[in-house]
Protein backbone atom coordinates (compact mmCIF):
# COMPACT_ATOMS: atom_id res chain seq x y z
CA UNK A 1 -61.87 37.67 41.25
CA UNK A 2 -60.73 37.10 44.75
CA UNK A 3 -57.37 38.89 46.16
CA UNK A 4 -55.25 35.88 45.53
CA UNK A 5 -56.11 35.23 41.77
CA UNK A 6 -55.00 38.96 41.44
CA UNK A 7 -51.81 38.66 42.62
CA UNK A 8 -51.38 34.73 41.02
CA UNK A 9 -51.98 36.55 37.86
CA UNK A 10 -49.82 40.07 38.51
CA UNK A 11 -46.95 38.19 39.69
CA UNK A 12 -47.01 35.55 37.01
CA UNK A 13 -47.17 37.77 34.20
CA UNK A 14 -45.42 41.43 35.49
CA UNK A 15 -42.96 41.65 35.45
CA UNK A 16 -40.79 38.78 33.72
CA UNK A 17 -43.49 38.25 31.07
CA UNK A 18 -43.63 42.20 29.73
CA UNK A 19 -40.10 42.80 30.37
CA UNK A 20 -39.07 39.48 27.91
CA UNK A 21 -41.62 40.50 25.51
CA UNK A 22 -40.50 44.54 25.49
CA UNK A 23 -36.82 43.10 24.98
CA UNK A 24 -37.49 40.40 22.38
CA UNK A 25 -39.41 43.21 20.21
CA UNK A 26 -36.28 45.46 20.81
CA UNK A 27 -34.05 43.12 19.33
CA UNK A 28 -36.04 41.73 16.52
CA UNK A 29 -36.11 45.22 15.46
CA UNK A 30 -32.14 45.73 15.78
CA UNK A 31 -32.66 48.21 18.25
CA UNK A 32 -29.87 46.51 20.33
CA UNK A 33 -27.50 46.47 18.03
CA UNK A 34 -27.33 50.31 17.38
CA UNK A 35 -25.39 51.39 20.30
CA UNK A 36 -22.75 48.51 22.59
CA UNK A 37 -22.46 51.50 25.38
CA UNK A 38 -26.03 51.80 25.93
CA UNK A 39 -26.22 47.69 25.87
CA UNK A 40 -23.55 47.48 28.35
CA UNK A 41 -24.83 50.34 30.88
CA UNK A 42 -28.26 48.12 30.73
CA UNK A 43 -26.16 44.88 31.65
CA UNK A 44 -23.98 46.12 34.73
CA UNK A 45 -26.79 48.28 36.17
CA UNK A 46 -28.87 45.47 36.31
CA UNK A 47 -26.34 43.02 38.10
CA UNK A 48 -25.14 45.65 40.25
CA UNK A 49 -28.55 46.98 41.21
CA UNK A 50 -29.77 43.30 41.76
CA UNK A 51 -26.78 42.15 43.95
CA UNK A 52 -27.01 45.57 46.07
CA UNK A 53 -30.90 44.96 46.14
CA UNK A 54 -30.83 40.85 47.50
CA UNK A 55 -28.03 41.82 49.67
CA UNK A 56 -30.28 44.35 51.11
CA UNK A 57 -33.16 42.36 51.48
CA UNK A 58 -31.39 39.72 52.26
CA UNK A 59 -32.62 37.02 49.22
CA UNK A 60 -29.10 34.90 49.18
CA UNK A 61 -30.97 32.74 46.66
CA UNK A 62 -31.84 35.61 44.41
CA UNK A 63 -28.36 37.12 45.16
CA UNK A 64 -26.38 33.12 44.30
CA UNK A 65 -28.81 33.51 40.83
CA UNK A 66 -27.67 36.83 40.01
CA UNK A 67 -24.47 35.34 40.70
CA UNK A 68 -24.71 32.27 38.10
CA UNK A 69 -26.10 34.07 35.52
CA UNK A 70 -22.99 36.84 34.99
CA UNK A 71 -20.35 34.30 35.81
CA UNK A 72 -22.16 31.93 33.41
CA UNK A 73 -22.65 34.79 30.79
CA UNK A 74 -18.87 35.93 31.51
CA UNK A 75 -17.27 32.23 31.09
CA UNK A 76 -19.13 31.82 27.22
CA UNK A 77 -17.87 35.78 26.78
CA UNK A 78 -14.52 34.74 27.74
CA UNK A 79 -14.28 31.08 25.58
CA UNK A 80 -15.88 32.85 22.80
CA UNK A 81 -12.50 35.40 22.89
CA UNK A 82 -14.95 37.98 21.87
CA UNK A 83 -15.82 36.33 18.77
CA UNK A 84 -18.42 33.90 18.29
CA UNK A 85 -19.48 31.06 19.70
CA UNK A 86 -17.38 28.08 17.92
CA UNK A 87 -15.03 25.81 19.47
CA UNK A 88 -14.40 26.30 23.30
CA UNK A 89 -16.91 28.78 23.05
CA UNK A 90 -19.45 26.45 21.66
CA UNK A 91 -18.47 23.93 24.42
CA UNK A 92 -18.83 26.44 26.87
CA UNK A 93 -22.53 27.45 26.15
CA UNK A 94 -22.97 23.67 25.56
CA UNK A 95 -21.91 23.03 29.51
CA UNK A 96 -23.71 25.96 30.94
CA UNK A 97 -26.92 25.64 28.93
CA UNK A 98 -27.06 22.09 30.69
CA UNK A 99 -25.62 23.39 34.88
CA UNK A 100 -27.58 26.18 34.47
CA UNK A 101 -31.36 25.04 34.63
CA UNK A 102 -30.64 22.62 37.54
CA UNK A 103 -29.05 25.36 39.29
CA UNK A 104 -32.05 27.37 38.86
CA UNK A 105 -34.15 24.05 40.05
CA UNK A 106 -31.90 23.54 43.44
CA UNK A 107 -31.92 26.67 44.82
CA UNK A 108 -35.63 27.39 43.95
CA UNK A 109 -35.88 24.14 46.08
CA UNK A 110 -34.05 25.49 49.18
CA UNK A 111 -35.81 27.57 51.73
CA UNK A 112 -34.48 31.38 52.02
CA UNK A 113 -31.92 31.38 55.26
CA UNK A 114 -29.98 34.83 54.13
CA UNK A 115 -26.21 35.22 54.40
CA UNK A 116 -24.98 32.86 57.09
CA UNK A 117 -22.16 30.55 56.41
CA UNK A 118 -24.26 27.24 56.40
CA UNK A 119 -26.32 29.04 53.59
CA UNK A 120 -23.43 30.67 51.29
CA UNK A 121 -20.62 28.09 51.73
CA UNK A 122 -22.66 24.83 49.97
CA UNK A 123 -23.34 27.19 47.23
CA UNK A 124 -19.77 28.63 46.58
CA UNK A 125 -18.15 24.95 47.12
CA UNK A 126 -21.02 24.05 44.14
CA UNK A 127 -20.31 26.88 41.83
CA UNK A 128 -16.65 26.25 42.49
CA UNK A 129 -16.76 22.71 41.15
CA UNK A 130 -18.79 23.87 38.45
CA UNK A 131 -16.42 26.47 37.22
CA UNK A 132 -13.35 23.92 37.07
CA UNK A 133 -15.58 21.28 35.33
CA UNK A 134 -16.26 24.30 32.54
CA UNK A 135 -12.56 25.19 32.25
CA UNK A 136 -11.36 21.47 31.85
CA UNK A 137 -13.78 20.82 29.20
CA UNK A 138 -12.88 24.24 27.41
CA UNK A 139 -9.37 23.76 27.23
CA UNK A 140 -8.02 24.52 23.83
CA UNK A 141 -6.71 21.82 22.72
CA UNK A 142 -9.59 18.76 21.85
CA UNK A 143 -10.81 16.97 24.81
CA UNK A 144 -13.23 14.27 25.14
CA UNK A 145 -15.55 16.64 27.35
CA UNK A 146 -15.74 19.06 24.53
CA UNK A 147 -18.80 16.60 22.67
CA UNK A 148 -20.23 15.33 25.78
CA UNK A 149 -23.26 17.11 25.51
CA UNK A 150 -23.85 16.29 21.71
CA UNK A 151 -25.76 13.05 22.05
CA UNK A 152 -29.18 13.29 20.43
CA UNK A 153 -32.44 11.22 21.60
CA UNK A 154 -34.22 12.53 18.75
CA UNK A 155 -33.52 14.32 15.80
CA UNK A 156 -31.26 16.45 15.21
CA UNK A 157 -33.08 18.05 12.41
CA UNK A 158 -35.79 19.23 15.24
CA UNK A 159 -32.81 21.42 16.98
CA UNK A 160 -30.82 22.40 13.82
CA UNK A 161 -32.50 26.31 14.59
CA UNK A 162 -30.28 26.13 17.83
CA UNK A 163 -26.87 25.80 18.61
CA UNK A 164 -28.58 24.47 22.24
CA UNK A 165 -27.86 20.20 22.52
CA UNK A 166 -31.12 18.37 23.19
CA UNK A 167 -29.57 17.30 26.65
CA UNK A 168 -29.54 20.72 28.26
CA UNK A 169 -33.68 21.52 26.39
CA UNK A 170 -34.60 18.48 28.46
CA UNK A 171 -32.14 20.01 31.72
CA UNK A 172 -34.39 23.35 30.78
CA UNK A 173 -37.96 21.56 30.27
CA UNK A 174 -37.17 20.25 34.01
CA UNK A 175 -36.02 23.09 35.69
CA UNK A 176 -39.53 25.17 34.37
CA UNK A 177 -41.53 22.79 35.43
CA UNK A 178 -40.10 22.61 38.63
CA UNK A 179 -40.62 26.42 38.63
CA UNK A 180 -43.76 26.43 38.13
CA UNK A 181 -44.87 23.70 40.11
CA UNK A 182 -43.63 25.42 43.18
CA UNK A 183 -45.53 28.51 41.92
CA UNK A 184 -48.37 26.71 41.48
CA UNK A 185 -47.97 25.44 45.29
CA UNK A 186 -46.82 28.56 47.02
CA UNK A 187 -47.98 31.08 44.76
CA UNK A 188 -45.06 33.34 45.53
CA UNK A 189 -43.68 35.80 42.52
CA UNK A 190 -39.87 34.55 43.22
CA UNK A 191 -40.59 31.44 41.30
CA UNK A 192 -41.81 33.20 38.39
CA UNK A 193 -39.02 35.13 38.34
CA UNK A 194 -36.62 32.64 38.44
CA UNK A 195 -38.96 31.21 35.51
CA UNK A 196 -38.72 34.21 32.89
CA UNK A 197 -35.22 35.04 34.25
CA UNK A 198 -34.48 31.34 33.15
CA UNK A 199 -36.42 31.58 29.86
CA UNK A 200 -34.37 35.17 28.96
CA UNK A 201 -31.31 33.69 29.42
CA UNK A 202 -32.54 30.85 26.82
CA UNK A 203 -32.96 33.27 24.26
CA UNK A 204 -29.49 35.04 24.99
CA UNK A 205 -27.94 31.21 24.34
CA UNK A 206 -30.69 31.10 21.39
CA UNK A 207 -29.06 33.51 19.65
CA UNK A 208 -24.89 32.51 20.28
CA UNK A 209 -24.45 33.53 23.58
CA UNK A 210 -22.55 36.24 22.66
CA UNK A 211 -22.71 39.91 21.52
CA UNK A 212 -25.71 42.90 22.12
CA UNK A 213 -28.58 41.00 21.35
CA UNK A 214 -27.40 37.85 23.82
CA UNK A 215 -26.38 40.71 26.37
CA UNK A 216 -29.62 42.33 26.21
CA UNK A 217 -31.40 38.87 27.16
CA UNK A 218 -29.18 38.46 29.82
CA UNK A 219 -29.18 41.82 31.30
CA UNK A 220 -33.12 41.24 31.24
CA UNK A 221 -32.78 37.91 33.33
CA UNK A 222 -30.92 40.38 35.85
CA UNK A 223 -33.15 43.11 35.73
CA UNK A 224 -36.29 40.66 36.21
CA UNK A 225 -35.17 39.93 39.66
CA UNK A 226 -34.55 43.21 40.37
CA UNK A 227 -38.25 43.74 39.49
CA UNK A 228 -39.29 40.82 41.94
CA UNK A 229 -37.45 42.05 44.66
CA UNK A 230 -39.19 45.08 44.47
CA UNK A 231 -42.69 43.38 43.92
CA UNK A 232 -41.94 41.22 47.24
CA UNK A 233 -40.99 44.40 49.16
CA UNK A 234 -44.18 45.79 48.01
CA UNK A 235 -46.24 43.12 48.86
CA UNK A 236 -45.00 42.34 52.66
CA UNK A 237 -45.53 45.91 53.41
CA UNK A 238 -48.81 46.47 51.36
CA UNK A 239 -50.40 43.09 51.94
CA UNK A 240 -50.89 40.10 55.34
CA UNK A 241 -48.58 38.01 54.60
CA UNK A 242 -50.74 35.27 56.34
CA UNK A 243 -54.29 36.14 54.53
CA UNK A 244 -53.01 37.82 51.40
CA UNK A 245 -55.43 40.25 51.76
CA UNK A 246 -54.30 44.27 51.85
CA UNK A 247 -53.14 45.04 55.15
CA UNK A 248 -54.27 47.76 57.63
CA UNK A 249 -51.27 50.22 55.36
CA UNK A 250 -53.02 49.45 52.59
CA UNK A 251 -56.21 50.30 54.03
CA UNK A 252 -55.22 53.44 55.45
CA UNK A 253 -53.98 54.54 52.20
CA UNK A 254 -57.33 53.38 50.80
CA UNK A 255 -59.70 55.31 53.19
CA UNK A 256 -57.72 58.71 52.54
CA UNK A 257 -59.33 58.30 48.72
CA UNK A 258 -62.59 57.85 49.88
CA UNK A 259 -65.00 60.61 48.64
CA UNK A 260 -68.72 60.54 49.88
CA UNK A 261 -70.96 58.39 49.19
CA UNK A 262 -69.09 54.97 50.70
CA UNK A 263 -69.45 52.70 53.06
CA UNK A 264 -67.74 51.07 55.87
CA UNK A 265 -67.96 47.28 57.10
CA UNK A 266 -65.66 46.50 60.18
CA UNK A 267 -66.13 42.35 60.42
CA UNK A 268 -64.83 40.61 63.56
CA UNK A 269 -64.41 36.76 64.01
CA UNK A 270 -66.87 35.45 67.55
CA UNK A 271 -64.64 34.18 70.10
CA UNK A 272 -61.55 33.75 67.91
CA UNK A 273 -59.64 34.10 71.16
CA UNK A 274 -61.62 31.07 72.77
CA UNK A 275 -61.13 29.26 69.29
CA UNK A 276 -57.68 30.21 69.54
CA UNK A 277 -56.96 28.64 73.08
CA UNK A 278 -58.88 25.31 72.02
CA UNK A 279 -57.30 24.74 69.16
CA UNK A 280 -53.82 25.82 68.82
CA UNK A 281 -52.80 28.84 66.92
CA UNK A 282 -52.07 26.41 63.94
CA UNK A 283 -55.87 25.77 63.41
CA UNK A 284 -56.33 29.41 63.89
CA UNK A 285 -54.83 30.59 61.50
CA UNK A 286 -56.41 28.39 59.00
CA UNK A 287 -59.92 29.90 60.15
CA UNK A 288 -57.97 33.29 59.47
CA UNK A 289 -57.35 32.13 56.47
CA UNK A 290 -60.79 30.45 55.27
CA UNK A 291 -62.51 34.28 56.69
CA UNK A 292 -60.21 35.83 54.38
CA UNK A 293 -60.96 34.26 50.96
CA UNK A 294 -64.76 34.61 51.67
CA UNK A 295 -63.78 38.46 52.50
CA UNK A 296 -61.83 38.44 49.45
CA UNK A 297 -64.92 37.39 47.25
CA UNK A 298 -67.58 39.84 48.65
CA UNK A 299 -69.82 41.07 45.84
CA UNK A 300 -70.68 44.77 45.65
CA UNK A 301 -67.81 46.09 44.77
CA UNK A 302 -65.92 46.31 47.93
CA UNK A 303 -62.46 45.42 49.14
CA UNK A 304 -61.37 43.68 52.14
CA UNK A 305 -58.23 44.28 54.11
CA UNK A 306 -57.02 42.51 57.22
CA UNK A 307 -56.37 45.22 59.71
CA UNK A 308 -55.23 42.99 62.79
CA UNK A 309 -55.56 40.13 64.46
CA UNK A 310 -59.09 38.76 63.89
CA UNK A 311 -60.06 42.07 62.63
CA UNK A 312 -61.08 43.08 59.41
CA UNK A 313 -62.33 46.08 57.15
CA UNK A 314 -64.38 46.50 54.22
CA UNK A 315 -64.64 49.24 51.56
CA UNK A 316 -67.50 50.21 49.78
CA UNK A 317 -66.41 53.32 47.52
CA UNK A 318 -69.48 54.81 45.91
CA UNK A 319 -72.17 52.48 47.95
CA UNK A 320 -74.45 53.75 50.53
CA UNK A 321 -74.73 51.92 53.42
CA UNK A 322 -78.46 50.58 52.40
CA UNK A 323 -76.85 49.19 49.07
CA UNK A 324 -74.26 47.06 51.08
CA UNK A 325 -76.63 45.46 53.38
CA UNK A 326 -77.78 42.51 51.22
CA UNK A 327 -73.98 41.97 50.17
CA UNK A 328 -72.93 42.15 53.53
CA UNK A 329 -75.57 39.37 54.89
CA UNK A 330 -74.95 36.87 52.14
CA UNK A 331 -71.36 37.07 53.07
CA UNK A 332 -72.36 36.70 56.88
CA UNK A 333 -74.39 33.63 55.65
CA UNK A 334 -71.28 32.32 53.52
CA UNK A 335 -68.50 32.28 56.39
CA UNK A 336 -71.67 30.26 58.40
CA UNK A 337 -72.26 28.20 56.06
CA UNK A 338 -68.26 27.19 55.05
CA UNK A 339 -66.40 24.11 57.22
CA UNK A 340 -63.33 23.02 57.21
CA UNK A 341 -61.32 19.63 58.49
CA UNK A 342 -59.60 19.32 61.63
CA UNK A 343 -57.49 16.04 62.19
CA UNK A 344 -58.29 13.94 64.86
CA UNK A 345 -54.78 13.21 65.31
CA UNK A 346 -53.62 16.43 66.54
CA UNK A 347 -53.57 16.87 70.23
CA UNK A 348 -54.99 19.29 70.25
CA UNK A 349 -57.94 18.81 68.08
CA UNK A 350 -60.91 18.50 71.03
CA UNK A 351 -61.89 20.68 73.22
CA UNK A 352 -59.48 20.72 76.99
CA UNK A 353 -60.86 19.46 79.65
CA UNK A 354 -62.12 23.16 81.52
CA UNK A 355 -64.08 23.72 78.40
CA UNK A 356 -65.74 20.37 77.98
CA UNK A 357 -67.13 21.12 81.36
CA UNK A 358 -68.17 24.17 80.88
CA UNK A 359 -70.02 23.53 77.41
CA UNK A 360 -73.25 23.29 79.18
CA UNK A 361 -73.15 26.02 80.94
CA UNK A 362 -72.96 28.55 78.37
CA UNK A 363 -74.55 26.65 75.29
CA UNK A 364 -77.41 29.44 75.16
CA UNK A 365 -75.03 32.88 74.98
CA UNK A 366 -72.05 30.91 72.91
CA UNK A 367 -71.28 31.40 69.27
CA UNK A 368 -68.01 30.28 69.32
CA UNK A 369 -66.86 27.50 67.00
CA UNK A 370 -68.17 24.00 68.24
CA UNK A 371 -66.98 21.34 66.83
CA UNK A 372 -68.64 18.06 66.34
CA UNK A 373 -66.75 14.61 65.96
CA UNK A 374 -67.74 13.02 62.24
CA UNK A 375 -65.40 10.40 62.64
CA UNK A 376 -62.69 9.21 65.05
CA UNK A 377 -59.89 10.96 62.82
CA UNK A 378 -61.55 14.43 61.56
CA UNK A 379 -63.51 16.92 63.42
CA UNK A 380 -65.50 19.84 60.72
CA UNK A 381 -65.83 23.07 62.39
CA UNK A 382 -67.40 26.15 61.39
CA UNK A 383 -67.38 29.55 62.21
CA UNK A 384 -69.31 32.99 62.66
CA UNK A 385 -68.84 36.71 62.03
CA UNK A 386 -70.03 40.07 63.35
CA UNK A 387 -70.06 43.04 61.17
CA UNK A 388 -71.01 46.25 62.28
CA UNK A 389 -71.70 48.99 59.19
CA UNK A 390 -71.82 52.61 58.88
CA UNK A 391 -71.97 55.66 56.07
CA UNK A 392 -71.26 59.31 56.13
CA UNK A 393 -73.58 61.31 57.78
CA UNK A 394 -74.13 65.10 58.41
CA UNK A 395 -72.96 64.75 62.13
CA UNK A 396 -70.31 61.35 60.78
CA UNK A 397 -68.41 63.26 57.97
CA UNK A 398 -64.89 62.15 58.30
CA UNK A 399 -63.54 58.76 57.19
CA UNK A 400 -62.60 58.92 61.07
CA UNK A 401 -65.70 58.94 62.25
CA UNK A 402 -67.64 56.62 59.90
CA UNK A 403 -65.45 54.37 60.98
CA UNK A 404 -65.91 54.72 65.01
CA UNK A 405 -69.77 54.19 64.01
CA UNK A 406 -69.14 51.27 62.52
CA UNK A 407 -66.96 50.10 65.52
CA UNK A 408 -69.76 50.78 67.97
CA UNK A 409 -72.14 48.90 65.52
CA UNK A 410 -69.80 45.73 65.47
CA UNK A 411 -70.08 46.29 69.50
CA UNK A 412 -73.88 46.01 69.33
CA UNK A 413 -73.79 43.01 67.30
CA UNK A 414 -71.23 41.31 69.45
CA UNK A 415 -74.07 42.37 72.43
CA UNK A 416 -77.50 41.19 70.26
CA UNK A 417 -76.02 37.53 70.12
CA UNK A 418 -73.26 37.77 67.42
CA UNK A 419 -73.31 36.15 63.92
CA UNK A 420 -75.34 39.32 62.58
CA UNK A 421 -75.06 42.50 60.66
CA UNK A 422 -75.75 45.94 62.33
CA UNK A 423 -76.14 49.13 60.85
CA UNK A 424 -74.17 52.21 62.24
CA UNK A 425 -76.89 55.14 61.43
CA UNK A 426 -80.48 52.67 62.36
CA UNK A 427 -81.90 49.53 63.93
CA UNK A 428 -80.06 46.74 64.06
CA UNK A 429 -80.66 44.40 60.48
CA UNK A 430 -79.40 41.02 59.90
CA UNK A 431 -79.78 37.52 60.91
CA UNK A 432 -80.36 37.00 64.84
CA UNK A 433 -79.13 33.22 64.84
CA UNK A 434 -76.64 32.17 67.08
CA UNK A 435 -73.65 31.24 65.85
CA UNK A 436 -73.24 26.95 65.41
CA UNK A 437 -71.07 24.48 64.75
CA UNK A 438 -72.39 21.87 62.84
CA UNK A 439 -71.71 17.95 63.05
CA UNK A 440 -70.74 16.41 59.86
């Protein structure tokens, strides 16, 4: 399982998923119920903690949904009059059961700008407007509002277990598939969050709206972003926010467990800097991007990190150097063998001018990506890898050191012709081929 399945899953499931199941056992057992202080610390901690957190971070989205959901919870409290939810109560839960879920849908939509008028003031003239819609329709007295949600598409038997109108399950079946479409696309644990934020708050209007259990639910939507906050701190400081893979913190927190026996793999991308300059940093970051998921899936039971720039590092805890060779040389032979599409269209897609001309010159001692034109709109390039490997030795001890051999090893490669793997402690091993670019 590559890098990026592991955090797809982790972030999908932890920790909405465990925190909604941990609080939905709680209640069905009437643990809730048994104390309203110990309900209400759990409530304003977690709003409190999550505003102070986004505002610190600066998520305004996850600070404008912290936002909704107390002012939401609040206006159904304050309808209700403490009791339960009948009357303008009921409407009230009606209304925000329905604004709710597309609120949830917009501002997953938006991109994250952080606190600047042009991002807060939409959002406060929306939530504005939909406060005074809620208080018309909740007046006291009867209104026509008060039963505009109560229309029924199918039956109303299906939905006589909720007090929930069919209108605002539909608003709700939207806004989670929105959710987790965007997951699906970006992969990021903020829409999952807003998912099982959005499905605890579901349960708090399941059960009236109103009271410990309903609190409980809704001080778990609250403390589920908190959780994802935290999460996406970890992750830009632990992993590349470009590869996904562990960055070089991660890796230096790695290498101080390493015990002997282990090996080292340092892996460095021929002539990414020519690459670079011929085809726009755009494309080059897709190459980083295609060397990391291959890096991700190497066999043997090592980890990859991304330690800068086209550089990368392997971990082998356990393996001695001899055992990673063969793992090492298929995954060599992997990044060779993988291609990817560049447009034709971009302008940048062929080679400049200077290097056209000097193609010839150095086709012999090249193993930089070479592209070959397939068709007048796509170009498929490929590239190549050096990896230079080492293992504790009696004079290489430290972590340090094994990992300067393995440097000077990546040097010799780079020297022998690239596209090969050398070994820190012997002879060179490995494939000698140059490094190609193959025509589709």
């Amino acid at each position: 399982m590559d890098v990026w399945r592991k955090l797809r899953f982790k972030s999908l499931v932890l920790p909405g998923g465990l925190l909604l199941v941990i609080t939905t056992a709680l209640t069905r057992l009437g643990v809730m119920n048994i104390s309203l202080s110990v309900v209400d610390l759990y409530y304003y901690t977690a709003f409190v903690l999550g505003l102070l957190l986004s505002w610190r971070f600066h998520s305004s989205r996850t600070f404008s949904v912290l936002i909704i959901l107390l002012l939401s919870h609040r206006a159904i409290e304050f309808f209700s009059s403490g009791g339960s939810a009948t009357g303008p109560g009921l409407t009230a839960l009606e209304a925000v059961s329905f604004l709710l879920p597309l609120n949830f849908a917009l501002l997953a939509m938006t991109q994250e700008r952080g606190f600047t008028l042009t991002t807060v003031a939409p959002r406060l003239l929306v939530l504005l407007v939909e406060a005074v819609f809620v208080a018309m329709i909740c007046r006291p007295q009867p209104t026509a509002g008060s039963g505009m949600f109560h229309g029924a598409v199918f039956s109303r038997d299906w939905f006589s277990w909720s007090t929930i109108p069919q209108i605002s399950w539909f608003a709700f079946a939207v806004a989670m598939g929105t959710l987790v479409a965007l997951y699906v696309t970006h992969h990021k644990a903020f829409e999952s969050s807003f998912a099982w934020a959005l499905g605890s708050f579901y349960l708090a209007l399941s059960v009236g709206g109103v009271g410990n259990a309903a609190r409980a639910y809704v001080a778990t939507s609250a403390t589920i972003l908190v959780f994802s906050i935290i999460e996406a701190s970890y992750v830009m400081a632990y992993h590349d926010e470009l590869t996904g893979l562990p960055s070089r913190r991660a890796f230096n927190d790695a290498r101080l467990q390493l015990e002997a026996p282990f090996s080292v793999a340092v892996v460095d991308i021929d002539h990414f800097k020519k690459f670079n300059d011929t085809y726009g940093h755009d494309t080059g970051d897709d190459v980083l991007c295609m060397v990391a998921d291959r890096l991700a899936r190497v066999t043997g039971g090592g980890e990859a990190f991304r330690v800068g720039g086209e550089e990368f590092s392997i971990l082998f805890p356990g393996k001695r150097a001899e055992q990673t060779l063969e793992h090492l040389e298929l995954l060599r032979a992997t990044i060779e063998a993988s291609v990817f599409h560049l447009r034709g269209s971009d302008r940048r897609a062929s080679p400049r001018g200077p290097d056209r001309r000097k193609t010839g010159s150095r086709k012999k001692k090249a193993s930089a990506t070479r592209p070959s034109q397939s068709s007048s709109s796509s170009l498929e390039l490929s590239v190549t890898v050096s990896i230079g490997l080492a293992e504790p030795s009696a004079k290489y001890s430290s972590v340090e050191r094994v990992i300067e051999l393995a440097d000077k090893a990546l040097y010799r490669a780079k020297r022998a012709g690239r596209n090969r793997v050398e070994l820190g402690v012997s002879a060179p091993v490995g494939s000698k081929k140059k490094a190609a670019t193959r025509l589709a």
